[in-house]
C-alpha atoms as a PDB file:
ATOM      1  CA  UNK A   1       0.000   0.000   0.000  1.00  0.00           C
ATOM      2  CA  UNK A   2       2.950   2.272   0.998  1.00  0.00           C
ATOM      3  CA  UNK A   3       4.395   1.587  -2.661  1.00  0.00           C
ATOM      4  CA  UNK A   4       1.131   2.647  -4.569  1.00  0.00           C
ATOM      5  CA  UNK A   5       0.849   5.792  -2.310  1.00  0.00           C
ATOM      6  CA  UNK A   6       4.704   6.897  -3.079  1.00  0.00           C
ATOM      7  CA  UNK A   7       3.565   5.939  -6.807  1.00  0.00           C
ATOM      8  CA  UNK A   8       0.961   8.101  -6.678  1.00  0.00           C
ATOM      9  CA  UNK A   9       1.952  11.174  -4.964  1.00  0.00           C
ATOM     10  CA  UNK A  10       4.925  10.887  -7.976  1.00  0.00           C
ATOM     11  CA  UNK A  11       2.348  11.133 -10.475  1.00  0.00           C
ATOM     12  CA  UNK A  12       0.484  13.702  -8.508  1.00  0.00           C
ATOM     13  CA  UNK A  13       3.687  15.993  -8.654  1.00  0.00           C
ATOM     14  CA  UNK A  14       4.533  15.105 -12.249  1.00  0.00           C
ATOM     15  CA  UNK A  15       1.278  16.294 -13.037  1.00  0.00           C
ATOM     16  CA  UNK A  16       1.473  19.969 -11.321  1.00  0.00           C
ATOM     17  CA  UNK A  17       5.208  20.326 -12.612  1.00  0.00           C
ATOM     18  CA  UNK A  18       3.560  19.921 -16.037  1.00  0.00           C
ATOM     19  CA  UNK A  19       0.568  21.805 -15.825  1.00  0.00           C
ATOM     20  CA  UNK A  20       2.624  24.727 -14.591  1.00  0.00           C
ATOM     21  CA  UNK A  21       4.801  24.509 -17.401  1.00  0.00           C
ATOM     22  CA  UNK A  22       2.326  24.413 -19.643  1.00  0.00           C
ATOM     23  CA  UNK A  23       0.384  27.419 -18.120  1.00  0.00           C
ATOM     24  CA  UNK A  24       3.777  29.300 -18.307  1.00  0.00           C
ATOM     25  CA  UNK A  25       4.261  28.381 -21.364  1.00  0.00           C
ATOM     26  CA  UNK A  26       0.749  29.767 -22.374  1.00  0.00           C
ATOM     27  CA  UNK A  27       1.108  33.038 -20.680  1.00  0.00           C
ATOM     28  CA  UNK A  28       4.604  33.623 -22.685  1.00  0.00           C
ATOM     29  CA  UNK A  29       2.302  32.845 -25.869  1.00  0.00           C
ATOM     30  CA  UNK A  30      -0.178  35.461 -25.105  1.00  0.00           C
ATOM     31  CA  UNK A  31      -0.171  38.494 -27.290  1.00  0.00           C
ATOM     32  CA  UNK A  32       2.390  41.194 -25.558  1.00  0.00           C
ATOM     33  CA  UNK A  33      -0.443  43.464 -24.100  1.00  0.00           C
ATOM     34  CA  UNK A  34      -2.445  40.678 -23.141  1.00  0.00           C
ATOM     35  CA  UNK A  35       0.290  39.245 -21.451  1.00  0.00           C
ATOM     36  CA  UNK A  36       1.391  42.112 -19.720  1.00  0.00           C
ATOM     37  CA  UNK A  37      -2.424  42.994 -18.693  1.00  0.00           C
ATOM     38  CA  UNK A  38      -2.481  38.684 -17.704  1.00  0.00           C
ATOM     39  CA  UNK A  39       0.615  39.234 -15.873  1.00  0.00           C
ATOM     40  CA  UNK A  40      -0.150  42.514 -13.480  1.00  0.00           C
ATOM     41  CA  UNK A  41      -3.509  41.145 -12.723  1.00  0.00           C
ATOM     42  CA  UNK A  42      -2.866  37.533 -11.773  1.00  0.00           C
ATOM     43  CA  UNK A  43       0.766  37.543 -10.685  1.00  0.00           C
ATOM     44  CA  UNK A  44       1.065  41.371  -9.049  1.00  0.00           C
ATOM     45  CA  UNK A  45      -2.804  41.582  -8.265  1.00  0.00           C
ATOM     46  CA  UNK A  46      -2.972  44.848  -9.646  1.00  0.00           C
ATOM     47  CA  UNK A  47      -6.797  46.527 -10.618  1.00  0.00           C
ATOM     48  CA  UNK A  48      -7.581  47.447 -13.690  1.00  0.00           C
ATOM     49  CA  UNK A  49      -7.243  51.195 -13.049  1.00  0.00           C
ATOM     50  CA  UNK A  50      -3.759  50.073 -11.773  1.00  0.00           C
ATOM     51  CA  UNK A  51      -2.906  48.307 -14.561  1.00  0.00           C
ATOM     52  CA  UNK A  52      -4.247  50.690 -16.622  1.00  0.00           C
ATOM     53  CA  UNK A  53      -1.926  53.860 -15.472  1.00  0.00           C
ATOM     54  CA  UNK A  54       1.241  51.540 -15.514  1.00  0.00           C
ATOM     55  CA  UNK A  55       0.234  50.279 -19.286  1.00  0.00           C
ATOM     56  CA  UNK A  56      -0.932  53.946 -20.445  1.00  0.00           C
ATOM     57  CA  UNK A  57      -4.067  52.226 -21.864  1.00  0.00           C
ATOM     58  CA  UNK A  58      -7.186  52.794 -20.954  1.00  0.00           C
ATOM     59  CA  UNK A  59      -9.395  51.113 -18.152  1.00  0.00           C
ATOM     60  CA  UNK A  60     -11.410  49.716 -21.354  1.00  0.00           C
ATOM     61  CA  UNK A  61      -8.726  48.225 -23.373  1.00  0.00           C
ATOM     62  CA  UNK A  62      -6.991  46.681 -20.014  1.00  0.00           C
ATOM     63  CA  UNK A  63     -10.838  44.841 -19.750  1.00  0.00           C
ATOM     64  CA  UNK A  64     -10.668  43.919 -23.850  1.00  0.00           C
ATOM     65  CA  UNK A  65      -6.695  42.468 -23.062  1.00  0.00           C
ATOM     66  CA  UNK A  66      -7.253  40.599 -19.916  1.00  0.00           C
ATOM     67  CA  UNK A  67     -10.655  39.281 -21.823  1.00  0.00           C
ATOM     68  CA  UNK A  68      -8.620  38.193 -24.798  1.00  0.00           C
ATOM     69  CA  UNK A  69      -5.647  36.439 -22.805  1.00  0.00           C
ATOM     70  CA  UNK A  70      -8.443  34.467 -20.629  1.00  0.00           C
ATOM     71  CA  UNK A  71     -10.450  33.434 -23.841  1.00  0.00           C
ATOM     72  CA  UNK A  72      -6.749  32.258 -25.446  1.00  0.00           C
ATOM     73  CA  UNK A  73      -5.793  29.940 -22.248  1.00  0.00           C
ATOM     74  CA  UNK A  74      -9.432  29.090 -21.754  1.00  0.00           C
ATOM     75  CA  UNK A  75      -9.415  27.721 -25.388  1.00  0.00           C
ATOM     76  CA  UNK A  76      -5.889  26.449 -24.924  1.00  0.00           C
ATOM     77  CA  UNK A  77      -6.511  24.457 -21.658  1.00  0.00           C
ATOM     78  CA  UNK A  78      -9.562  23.116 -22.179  1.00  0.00           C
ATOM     79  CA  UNK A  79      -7.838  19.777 -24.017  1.00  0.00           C
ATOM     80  CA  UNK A  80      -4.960  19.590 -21.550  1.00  0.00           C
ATOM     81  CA  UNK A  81      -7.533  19.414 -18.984  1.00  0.00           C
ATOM     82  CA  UNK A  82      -9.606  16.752 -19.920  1.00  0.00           C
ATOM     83  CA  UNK A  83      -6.466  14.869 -20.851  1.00  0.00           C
ATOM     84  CA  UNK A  84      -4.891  15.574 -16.842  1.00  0.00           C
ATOM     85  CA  UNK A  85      -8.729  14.808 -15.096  1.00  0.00           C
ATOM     86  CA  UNK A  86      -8.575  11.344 -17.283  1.00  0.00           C
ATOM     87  CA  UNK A  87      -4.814  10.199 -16.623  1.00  0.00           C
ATOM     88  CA  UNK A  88      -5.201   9.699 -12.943  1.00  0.00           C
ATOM     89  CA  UNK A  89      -8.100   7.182 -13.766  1.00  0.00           C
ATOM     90  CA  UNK A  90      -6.261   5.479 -15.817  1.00  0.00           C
ATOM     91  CA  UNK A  91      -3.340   4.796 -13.747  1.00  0.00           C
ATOM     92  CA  UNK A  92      -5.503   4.069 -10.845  1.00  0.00           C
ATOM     93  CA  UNK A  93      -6.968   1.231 -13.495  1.00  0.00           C
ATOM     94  CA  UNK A  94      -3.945   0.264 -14.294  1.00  0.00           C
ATOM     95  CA  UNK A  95      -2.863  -0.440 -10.381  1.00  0.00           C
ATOM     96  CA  UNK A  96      -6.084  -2.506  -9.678  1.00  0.00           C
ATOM     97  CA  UNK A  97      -8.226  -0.304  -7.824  1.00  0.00           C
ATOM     98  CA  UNK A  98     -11.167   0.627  -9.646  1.00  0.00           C
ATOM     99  CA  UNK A  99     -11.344  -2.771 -10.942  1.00  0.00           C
ATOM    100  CA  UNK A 100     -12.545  -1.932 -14.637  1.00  0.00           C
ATOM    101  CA  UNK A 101     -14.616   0.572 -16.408  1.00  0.00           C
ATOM    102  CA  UNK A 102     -18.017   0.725 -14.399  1.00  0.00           C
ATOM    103  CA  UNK A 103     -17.452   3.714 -13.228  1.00  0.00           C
ATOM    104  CA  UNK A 104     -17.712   5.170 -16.751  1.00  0.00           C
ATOM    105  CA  UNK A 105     -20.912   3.570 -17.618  1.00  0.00           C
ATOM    106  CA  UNK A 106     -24.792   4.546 -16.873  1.00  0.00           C
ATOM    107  CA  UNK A 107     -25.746   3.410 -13.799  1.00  0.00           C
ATOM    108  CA  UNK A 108     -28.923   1.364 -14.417  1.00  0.00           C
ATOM    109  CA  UNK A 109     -31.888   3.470 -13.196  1.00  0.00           C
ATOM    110  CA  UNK A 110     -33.640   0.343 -11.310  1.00  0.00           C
ATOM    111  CA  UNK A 111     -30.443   0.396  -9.259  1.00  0.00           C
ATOM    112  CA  UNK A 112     -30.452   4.337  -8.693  1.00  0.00           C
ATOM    113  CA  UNK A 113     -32.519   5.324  -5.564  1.00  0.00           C
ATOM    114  CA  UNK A 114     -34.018   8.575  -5.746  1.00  0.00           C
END
């Protein structure tokens, strides 16, 4: 049991080291003003009248950059995390303990209580 707990909390870590790559990754991707307007919001916590004096852009066009740069890593991370919910089922399969694919199928409703 100790083994598959050390086996998991591996793939647990492997996970968040590559998720935060990937976010990183994304954020470098973003369009420079979106990035910039990303970065001061969600890194430095900054508000958008903040951001908006340090940028020299207008409260408006912050809104329309920080907009923009969520809708890109929405779109971007929607795949990667479907793929990252789904791999830790997998591996559990693959050590045994949920025992096959029930767990993915309908439950039958004479079975369901209400």
């Amino acid at each position: 049991a100790i083994a598959v707990d050390v086996q998991l909390e591996v793939l647990e870590q492997m996970e968040s080291e590559e998720l935060l790559r990937r976010i990183m990754e994304a954020i470098a991707g973003l369009p420079e003003k979106c990035r910039e307007a990303f970065k001061l919001r969600y890194v430095y916590g900054m508000k958008t009248k903040e951001i908006s004096d340090a940028l020299d852009i207008s409260p408006r066009t912050v809104e329309a950059h920080l907009y923009k740069a969520l809708k890109l890593l929405r779109k971007q991370f929607l795949l990667v995390l479907l793929m990252l919910a789904l791999l830790p089922c997998k591996c559990l399969l693959s050590m045994g303990y949920l025992g096959g694919y029930e767990f993915l199928q309908d439950p039958d409703p004479a079975n369901v209580t209400p």
